[in-house]
Each structure stands twice: as structure tokens, then as C-alpha cells.
PDB file of N, CA and C in Angstrom:
ATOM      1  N   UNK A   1      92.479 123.607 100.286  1.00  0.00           N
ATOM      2  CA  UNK A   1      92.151 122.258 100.694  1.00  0.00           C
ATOM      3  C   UNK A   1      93.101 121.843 101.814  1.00  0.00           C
ATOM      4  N   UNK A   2      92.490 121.364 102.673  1.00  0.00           N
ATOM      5  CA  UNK A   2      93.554 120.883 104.032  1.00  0.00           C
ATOM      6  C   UNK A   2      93.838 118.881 103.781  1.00  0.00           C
ATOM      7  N   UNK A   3      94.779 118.957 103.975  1.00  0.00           N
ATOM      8  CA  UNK A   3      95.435 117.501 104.072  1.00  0.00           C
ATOM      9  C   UNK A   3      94.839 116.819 105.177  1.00  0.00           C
ATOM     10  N   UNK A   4      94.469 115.801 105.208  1.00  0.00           N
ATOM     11  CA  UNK A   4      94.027 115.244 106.606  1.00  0.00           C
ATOM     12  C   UNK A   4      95.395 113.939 107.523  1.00  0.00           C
ATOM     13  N   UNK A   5      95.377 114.572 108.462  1.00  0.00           N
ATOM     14  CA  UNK A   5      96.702 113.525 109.367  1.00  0.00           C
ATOM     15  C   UNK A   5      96.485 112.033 108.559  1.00  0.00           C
ATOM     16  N   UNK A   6      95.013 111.711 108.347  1.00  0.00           N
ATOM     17  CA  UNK A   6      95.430 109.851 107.636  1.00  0.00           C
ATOM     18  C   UNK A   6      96.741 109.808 106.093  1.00  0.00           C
ATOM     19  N   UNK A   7      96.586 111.291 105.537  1.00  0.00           N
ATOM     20  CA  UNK A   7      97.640 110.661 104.282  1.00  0.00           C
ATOM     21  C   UNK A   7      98.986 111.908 104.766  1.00  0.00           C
ATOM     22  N   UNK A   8      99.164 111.850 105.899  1.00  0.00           N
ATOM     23  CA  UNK A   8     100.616 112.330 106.610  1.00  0.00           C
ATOM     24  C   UNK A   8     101.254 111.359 107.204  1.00  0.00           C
ATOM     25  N   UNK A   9     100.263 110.508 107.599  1.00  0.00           N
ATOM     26  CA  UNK A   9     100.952 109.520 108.619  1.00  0.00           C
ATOM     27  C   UNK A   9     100.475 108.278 108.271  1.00  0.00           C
ATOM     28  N   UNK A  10     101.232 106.884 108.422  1.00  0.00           N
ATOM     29  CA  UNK A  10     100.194 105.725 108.491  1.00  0.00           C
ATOM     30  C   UNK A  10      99.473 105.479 109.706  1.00  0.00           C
ATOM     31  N   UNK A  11      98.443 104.804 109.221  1.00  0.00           N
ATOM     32  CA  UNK A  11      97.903 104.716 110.345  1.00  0.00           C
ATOM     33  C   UNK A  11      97.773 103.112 110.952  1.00  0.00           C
ATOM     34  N   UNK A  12      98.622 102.048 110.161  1.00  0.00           N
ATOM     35  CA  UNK A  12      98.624 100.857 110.129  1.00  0.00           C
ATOM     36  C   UNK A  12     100.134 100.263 109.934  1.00  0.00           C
ATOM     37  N   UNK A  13     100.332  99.469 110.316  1.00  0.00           N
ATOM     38  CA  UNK A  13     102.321  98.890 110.251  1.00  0.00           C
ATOM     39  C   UNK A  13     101.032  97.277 110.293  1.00  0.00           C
ATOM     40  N   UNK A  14     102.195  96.539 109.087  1.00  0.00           N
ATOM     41  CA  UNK A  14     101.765  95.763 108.386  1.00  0.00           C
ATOM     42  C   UNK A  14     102.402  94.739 108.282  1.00  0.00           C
ATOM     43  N   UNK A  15     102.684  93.446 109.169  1.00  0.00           N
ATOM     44  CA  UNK A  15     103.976  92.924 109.090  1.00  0.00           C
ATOM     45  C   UNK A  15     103.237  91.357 108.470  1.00  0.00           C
ATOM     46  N   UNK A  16     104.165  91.241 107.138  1.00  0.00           N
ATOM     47  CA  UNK A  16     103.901  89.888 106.784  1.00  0.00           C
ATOM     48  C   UNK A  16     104.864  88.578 106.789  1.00  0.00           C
ATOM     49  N   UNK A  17     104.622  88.057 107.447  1.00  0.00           N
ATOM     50  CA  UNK A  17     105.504  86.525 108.116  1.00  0.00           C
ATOM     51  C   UNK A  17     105.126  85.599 106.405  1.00  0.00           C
ATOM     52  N   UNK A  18     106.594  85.423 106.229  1.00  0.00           N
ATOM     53  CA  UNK A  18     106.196  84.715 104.570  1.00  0.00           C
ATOM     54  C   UNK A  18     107.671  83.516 104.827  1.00  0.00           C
ATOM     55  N   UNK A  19     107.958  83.131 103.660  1.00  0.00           N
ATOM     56  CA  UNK A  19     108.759  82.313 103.326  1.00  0.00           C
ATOM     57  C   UNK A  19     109.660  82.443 101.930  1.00  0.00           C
ATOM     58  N   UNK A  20     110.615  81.506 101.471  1.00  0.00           N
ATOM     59  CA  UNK A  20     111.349  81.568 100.136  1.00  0.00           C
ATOM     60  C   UNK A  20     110.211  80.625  99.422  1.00  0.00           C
ATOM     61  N   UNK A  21     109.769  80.835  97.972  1.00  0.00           N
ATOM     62  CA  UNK A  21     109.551  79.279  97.285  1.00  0.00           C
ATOM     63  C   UNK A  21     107.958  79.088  98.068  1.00  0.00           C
ATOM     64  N   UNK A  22     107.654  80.420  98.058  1.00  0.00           N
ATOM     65  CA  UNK A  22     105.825  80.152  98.766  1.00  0.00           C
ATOM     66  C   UNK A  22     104.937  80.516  97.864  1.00  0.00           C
ATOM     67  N   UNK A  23     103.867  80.158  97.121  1.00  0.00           N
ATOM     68  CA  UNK A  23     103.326  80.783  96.025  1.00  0.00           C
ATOM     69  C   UNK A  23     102.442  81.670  96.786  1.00  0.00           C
ATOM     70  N   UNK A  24     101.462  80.670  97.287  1.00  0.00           N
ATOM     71  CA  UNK A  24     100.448  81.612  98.554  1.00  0.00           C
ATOM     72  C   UNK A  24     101.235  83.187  98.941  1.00  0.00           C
ATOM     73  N   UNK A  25     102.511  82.751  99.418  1.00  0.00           N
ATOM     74  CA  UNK A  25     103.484  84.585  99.979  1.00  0.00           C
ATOM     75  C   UNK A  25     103.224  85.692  98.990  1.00  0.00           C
ATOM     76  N   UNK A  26     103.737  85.008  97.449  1.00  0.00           N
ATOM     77  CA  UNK A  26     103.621  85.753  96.099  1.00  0.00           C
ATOM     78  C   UNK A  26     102.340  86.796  95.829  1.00  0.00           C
ATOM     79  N   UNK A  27     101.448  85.372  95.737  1.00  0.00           N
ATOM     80  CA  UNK A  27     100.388  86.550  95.572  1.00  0.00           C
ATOM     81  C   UNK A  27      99.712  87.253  96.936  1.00  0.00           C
ATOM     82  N   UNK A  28     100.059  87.505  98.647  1.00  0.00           N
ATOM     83  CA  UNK A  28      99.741  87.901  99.279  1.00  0.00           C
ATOM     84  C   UNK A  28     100.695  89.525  99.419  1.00  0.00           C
ATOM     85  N   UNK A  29     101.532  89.357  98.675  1.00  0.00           N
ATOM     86  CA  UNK A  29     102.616  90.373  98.506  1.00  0.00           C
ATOM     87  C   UNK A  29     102.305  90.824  97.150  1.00  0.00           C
ATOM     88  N   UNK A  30     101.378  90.244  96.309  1.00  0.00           N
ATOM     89  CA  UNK A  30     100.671  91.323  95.362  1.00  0.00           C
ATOM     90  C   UNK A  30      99.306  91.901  95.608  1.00  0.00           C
ATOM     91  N   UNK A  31      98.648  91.148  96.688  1.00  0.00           N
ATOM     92  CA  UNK A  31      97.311  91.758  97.410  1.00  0.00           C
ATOM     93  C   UNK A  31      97.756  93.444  97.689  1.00  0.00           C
ATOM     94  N   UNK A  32      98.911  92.690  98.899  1.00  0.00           N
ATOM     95  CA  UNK A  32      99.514  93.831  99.950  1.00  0.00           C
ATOM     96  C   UNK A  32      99.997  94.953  98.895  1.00  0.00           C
ATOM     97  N   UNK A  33     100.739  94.958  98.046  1.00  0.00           N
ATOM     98  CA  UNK A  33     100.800  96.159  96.977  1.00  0.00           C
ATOM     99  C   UNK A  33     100.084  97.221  96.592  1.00  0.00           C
ATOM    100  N   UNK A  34      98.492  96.287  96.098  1.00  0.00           N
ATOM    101  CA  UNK A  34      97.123  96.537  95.652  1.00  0.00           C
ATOM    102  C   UNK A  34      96.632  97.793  96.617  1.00  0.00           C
ATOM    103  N   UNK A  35      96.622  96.966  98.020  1.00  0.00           N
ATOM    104  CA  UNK A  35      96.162  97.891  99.125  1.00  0.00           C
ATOM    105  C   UNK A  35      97.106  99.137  99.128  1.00  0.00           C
ATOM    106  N   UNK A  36      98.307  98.880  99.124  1.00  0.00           N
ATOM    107  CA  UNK A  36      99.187 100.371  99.870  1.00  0.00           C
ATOM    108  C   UNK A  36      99.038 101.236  98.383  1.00  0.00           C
ATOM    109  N   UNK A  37      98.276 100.805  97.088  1.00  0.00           N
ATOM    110  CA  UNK A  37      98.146 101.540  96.068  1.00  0.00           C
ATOM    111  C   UNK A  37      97.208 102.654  96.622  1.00  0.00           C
ATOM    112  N   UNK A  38      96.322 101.944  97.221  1.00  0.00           N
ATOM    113  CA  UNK A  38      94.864 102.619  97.639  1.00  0.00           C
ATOM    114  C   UNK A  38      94.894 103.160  99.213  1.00  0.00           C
ATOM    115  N   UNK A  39      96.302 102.801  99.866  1.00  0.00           N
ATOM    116  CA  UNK A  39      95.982 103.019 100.901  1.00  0.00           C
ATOM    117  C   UNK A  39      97.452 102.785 102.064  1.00  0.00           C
ATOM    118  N   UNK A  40      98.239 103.702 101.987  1.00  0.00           N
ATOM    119  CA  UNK A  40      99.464 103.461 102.500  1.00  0.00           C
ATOM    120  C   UNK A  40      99.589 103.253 103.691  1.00  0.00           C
ATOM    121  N   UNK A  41     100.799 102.500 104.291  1.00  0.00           N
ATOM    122  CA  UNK A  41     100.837 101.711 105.332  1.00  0.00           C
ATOM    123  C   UNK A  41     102.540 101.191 105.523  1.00  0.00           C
ATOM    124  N   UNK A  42     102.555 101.362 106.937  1.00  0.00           N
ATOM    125  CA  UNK A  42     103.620 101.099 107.291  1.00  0.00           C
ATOM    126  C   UNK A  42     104.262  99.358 106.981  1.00  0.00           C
ATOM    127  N   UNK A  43     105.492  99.101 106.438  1.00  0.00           N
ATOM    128  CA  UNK A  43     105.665  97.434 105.789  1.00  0.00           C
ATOM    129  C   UNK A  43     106.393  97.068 106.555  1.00  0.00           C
ATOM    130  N   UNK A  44     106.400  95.658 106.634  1.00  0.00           N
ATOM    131  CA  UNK A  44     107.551  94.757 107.361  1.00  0.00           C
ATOM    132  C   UNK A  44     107.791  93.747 106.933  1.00  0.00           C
ATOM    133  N   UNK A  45     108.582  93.138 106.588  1.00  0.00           N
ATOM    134  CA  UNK A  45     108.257  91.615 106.102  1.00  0.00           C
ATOM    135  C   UNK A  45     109.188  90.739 107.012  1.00  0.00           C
ATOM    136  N   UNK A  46     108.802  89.196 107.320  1.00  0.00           N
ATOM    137  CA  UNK A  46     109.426  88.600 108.214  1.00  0.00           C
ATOM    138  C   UNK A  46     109.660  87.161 107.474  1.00  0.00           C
ATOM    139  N   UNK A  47     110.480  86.546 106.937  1.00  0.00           N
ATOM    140  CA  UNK A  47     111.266  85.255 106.058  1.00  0.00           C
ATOM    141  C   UNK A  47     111.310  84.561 107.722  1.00  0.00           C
ATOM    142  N   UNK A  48     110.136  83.265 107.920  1.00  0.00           N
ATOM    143  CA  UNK A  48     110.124  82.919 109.230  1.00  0.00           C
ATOM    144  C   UNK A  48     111.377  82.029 109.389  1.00  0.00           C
ATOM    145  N   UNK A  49     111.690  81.209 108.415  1.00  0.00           N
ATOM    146  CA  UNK A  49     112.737  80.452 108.093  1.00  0.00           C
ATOM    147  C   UNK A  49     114.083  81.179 108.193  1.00  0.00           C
ATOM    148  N   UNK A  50     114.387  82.158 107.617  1.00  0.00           N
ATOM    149  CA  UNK A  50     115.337  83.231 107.739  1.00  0.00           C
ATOM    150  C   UNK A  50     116.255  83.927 109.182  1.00  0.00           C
ATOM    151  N   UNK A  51     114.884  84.316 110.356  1.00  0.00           N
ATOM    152  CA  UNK A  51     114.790  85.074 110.651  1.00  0.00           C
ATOM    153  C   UNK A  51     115.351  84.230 112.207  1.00  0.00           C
ATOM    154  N   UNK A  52     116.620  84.408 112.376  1.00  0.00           N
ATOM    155  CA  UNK A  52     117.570  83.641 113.386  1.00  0.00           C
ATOM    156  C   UNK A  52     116.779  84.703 114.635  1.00  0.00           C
ATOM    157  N   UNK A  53     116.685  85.901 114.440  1.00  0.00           N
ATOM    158  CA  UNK A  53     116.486  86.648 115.736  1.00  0.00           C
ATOM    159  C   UNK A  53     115.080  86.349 116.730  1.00  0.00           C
ATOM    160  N   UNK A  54     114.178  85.664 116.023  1.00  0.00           N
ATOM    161  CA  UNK A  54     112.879  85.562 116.260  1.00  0.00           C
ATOM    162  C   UNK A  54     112.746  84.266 115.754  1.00  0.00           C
ATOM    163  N   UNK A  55     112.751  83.144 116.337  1.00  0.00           N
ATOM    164  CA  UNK A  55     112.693  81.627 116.032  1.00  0.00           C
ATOM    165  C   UNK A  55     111.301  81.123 116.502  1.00  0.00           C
ATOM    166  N   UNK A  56     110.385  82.332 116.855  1.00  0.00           N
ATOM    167  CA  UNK A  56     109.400  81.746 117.407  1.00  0.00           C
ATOM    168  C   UNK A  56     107.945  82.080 116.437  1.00  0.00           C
ATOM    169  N   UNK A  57     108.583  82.992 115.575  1.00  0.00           N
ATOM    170  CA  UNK A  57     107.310  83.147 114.579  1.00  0.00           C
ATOM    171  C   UNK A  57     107.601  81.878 113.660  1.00  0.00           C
ATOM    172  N   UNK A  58     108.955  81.034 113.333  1.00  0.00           N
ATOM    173  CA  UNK A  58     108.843  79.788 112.583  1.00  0.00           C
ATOM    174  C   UNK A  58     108.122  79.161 113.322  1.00  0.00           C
ATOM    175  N   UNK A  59     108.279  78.698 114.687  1.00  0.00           N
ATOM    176  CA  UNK A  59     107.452  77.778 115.425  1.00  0.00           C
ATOM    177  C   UNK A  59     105.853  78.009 115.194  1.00  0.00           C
ATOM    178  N   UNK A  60     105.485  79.361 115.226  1.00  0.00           N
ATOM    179  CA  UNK A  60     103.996  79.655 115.097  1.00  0.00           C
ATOM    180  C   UNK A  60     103.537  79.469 114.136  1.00  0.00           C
ATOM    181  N   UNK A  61     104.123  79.674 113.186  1.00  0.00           N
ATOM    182  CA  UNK A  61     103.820  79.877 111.596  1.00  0.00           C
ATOM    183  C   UNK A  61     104.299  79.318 110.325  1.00  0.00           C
ATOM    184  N   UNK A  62     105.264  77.932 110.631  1.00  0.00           N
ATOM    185  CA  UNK A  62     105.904  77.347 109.838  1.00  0.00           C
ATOM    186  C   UNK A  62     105.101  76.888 109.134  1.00  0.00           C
ATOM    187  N   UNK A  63     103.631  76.253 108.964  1.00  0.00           N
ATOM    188  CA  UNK A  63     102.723  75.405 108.499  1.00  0.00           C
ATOM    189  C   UNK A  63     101.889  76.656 107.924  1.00  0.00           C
ATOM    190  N   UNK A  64     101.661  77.931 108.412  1.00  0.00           N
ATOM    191  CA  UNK A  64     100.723  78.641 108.077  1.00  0.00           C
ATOM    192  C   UNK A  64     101.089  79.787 106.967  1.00  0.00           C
ATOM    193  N   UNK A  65     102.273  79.826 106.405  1.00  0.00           N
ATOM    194  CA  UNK A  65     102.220  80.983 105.608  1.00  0.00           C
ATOM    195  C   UNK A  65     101.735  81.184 104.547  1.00  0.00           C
ATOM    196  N   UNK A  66     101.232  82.483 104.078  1.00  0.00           N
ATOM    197  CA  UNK A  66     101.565  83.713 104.395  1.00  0.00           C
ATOM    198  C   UNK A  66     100.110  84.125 105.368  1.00  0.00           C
ATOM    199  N   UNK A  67     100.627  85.001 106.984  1.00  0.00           N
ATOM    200  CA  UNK A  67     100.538  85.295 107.844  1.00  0.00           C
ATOM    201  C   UNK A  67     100.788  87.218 107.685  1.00  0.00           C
ATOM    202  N   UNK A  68      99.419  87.934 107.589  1.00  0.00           N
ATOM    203  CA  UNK A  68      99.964  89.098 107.934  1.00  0.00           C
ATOM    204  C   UNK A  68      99.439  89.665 109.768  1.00  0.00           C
ATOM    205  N   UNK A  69     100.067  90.330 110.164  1.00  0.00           N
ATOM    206  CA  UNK A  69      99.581  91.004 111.305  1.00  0.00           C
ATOM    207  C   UNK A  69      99.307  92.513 111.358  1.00  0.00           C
ATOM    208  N   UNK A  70      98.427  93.100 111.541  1.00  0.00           N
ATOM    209  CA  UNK A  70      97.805  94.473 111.325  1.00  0.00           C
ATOM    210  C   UNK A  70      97.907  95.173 112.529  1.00  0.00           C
ATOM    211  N   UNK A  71      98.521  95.925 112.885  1.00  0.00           N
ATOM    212  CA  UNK A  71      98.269  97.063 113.944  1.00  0.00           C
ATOM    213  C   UNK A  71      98.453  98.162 113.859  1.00  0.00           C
ATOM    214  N   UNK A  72      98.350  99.583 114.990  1.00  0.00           N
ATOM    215  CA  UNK A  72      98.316 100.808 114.358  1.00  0.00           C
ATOM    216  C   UNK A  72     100.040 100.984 115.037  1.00  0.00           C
ATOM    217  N   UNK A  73     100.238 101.911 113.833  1.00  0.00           N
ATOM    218  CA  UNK A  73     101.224 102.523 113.430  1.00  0.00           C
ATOM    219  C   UNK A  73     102.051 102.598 114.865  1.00  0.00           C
ATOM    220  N   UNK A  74     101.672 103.173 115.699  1.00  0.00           N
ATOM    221  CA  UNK A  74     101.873 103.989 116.955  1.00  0.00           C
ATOM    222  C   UNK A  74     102.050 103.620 118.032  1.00  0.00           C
ATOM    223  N   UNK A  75     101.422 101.772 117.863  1.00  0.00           N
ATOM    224  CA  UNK A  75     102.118 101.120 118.870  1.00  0.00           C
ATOM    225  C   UNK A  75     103.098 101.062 119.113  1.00  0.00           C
ATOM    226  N   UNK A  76     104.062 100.713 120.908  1.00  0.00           N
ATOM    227  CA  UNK A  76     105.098 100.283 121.247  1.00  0.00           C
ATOM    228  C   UNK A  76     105.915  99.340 120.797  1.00  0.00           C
ATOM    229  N   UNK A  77     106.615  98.980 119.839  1.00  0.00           N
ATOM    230  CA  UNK A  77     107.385  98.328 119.439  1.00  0.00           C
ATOM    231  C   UNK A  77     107.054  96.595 120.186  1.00  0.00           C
ATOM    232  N   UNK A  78     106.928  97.089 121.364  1.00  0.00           N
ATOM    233  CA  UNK A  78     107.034  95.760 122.262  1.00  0.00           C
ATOM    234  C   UNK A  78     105.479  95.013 121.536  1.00  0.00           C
ATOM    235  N   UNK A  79     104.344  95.373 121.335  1.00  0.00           N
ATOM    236  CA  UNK A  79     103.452  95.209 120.966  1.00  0.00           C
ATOM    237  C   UNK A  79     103.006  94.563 119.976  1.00  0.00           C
ATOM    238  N   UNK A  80     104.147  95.039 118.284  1.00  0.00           N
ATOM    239  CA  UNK A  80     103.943  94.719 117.402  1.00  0.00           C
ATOM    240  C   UNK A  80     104.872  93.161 117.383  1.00  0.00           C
ATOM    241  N   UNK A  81     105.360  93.147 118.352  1.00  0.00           N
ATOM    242  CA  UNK A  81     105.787  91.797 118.583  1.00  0.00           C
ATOM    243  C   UNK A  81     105.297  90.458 119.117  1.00  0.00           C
ATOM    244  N   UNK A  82     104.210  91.108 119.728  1.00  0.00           N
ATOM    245  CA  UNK A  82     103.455  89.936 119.947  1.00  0.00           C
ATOM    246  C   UNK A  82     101.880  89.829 119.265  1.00  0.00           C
ATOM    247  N   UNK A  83     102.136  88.402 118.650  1.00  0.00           N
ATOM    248  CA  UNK A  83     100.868  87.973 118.095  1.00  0.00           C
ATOM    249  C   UNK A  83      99.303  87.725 118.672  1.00  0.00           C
ATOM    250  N   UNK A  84      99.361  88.190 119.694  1.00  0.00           N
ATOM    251  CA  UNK A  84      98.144  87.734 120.832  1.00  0.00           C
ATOM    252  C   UNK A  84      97.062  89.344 120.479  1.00  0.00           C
ATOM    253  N   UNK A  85      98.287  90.268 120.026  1.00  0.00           N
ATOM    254  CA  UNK A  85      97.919  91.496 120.049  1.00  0.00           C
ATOM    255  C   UNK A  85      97.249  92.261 119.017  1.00  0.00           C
ATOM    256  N   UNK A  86      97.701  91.170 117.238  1.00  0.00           N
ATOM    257  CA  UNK A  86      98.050  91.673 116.495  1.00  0.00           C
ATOM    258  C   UNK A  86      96.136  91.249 115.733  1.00  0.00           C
ATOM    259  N   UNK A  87      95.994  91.927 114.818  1.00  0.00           N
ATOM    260  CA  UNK A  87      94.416  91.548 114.062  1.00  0.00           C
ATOM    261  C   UNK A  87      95.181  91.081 112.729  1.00  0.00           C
ATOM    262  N   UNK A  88      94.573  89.775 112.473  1.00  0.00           N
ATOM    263  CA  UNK A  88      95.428  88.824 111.805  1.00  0.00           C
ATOM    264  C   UNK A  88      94.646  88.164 109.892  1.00  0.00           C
ATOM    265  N   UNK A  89      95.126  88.200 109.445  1.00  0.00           N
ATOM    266  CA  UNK A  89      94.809  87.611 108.534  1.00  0.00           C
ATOM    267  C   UNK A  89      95.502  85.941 107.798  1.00  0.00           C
ATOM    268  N   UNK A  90      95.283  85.296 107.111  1.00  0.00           N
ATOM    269  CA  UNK A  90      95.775  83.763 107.274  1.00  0.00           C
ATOM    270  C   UNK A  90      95.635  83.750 105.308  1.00  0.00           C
ATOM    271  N   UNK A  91      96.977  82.623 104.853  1.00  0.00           N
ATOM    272  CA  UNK A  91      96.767  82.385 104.163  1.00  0.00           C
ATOM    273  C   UNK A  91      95.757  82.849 102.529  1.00  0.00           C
ATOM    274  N   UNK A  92      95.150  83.317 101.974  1.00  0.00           N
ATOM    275  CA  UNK A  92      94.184  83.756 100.913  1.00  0.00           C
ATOM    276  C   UNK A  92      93.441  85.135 101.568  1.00  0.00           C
ATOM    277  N   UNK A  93      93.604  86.058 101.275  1.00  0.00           N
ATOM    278  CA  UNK A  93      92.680  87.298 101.829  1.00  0.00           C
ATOM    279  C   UNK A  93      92.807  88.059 100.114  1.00  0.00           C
ATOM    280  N   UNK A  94      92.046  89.166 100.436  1.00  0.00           N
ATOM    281  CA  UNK A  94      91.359  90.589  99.042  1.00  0.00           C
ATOM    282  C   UNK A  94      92.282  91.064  99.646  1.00  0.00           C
ATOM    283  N   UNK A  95      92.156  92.318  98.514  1.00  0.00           N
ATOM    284  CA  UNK A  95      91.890  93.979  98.744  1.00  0.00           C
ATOM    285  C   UNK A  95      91.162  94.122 100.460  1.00  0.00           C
ATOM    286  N   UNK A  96      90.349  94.133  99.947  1.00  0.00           N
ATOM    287  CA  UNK A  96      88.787  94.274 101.016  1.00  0.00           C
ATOM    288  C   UNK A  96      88.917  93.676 102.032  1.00  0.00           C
ATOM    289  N   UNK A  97      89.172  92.489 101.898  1.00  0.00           N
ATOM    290  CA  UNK A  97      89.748  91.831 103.820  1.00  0.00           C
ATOM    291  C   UNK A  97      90.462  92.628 104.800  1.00  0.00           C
ATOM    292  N   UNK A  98      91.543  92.871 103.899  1.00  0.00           N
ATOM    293  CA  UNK A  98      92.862  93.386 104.546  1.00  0.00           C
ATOM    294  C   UNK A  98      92.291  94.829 104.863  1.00  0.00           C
ATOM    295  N   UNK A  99      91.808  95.836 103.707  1.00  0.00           N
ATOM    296  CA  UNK A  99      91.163  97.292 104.298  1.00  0.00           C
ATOM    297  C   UNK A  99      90.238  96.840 105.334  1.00  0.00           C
ATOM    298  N   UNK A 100      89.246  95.927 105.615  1.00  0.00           N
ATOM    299  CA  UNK A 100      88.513  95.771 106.295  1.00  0.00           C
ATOM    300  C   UNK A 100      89.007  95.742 107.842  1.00  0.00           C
ATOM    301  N   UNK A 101      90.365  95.138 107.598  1.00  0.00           N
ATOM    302  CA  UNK A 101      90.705  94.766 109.243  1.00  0.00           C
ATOM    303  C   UNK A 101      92.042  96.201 109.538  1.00  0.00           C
ATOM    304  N   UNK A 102      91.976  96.942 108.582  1.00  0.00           N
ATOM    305  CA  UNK A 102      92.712  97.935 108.755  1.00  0.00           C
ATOM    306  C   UNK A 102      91.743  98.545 109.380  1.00  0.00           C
ATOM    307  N   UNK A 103      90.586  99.480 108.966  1.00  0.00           N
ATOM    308  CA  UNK A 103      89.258  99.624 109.948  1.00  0.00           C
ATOM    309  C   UNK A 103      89.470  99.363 111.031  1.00  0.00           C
ATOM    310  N   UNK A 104      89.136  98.105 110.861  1.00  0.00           N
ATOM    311  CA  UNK A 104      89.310  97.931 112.889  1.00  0.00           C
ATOM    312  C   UNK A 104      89.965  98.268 113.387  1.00  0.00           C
ATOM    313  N   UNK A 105      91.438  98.058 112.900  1.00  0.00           N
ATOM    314  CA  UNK A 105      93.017  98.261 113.889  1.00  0.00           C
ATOM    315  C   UNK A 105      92.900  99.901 114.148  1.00  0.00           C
ATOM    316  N   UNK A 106      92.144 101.109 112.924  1.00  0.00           N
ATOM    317  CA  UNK A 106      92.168 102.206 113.334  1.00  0.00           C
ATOM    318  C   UNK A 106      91.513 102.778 114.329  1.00  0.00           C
ATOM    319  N   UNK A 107      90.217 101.672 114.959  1.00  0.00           N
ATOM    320  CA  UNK A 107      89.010 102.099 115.438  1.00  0.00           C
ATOM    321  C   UNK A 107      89.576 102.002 116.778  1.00  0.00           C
ATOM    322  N   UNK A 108      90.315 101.375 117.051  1.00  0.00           N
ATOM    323  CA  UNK A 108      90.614 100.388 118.328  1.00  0.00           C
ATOM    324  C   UNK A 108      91.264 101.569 119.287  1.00  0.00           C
TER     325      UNK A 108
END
């Protein structure tokens, strides 16, 4: 049986912009679990409040968390930094949302 490059490598980096004391974060960080059960993926997590180096995802996202951003693995660093770039999910998502927009980010 041959291994296929999707379970050698991820094929998705997964960065979720959350907060302390967020319930919404809680269970979007037990979605996100669910999925990398079924389907592994590169993690990141970003505490917007926290996060002195990047003061501009609080500005974007202070009102909106939990915020994940989906892209492939393989992008330039510079890339996964900007949100203009990123295939996004908001507040309440599945299982199935999140694989769904993993799809895309692989297709792209």
C-alpha cells in the first residue's frame, strides 16, 4: 500500500484568532480538534488581546471572536499574515464547514 503526500504533509495551516474567557473560542477549539481527528492540519492560535506583536488582528477582530483563517500549508509566511488572503470562517462553524473550506484552500 503506498502512503499518499496528503497524510505526510499538511495540506492546510489553521490559524485561530480567539480570546481568554470566550465561550464561542471553547467550543471552536473543540470543533477544530474534531477536524484534525479526521483530518490533520497545521495549528496556530492567536490570543488577539495577548498578542503585543500583531495589534492589528485585535483591531480586526476584537468584536468578532472566534475567527479562524485557512490556508495551504506552503504558503509564504508573508501570506498567512494577511487576512485579505486567508478563506475565513466567523464565530459558530461544524466539522463540515471547516473541511469544506479546507477543500477549497487545497484546490486553489
Amino acid at each position: 500500500m503506498r502512503i499518499t503526500n496528503r497524510l505526510l504533509q499538511h495540506a492546510c495551516r489553521i490559524t485561530l484568532f480567539t480570546r481568554e474567557t470566550c465561550g464561542l473560542c471553547t467550543q471552536a477549539k473543540s470543533v477544530l480538534s474534531d477536524v484534525w481527528d479526521r483530518r490533520p492540519f497545521e495549528y496556530k492560535e492567536i490570543d488577539i488581546i495577548k498578542s503585543q506583536q500583531i495589534p492589528r488582528w485585535r483591531d480586526l477582530y476584537e468584536f468578532d471572536v472566534p475567527v479562524i483563517h485557512i490556508n495551504k500549508a506552503s504558503a509564504p509566511e508573508e501570506q498567512h499574515q494577511l487576512a485579505s488572503k486567508a478563506v475565513k470562517l466567523m464565530h459558530r462553524f461544524t466539522v463540515e464547514e471547516v473541511e469544506a473550506k479546507m477543500d477549497q484552500v487545497e484546490k486553489l
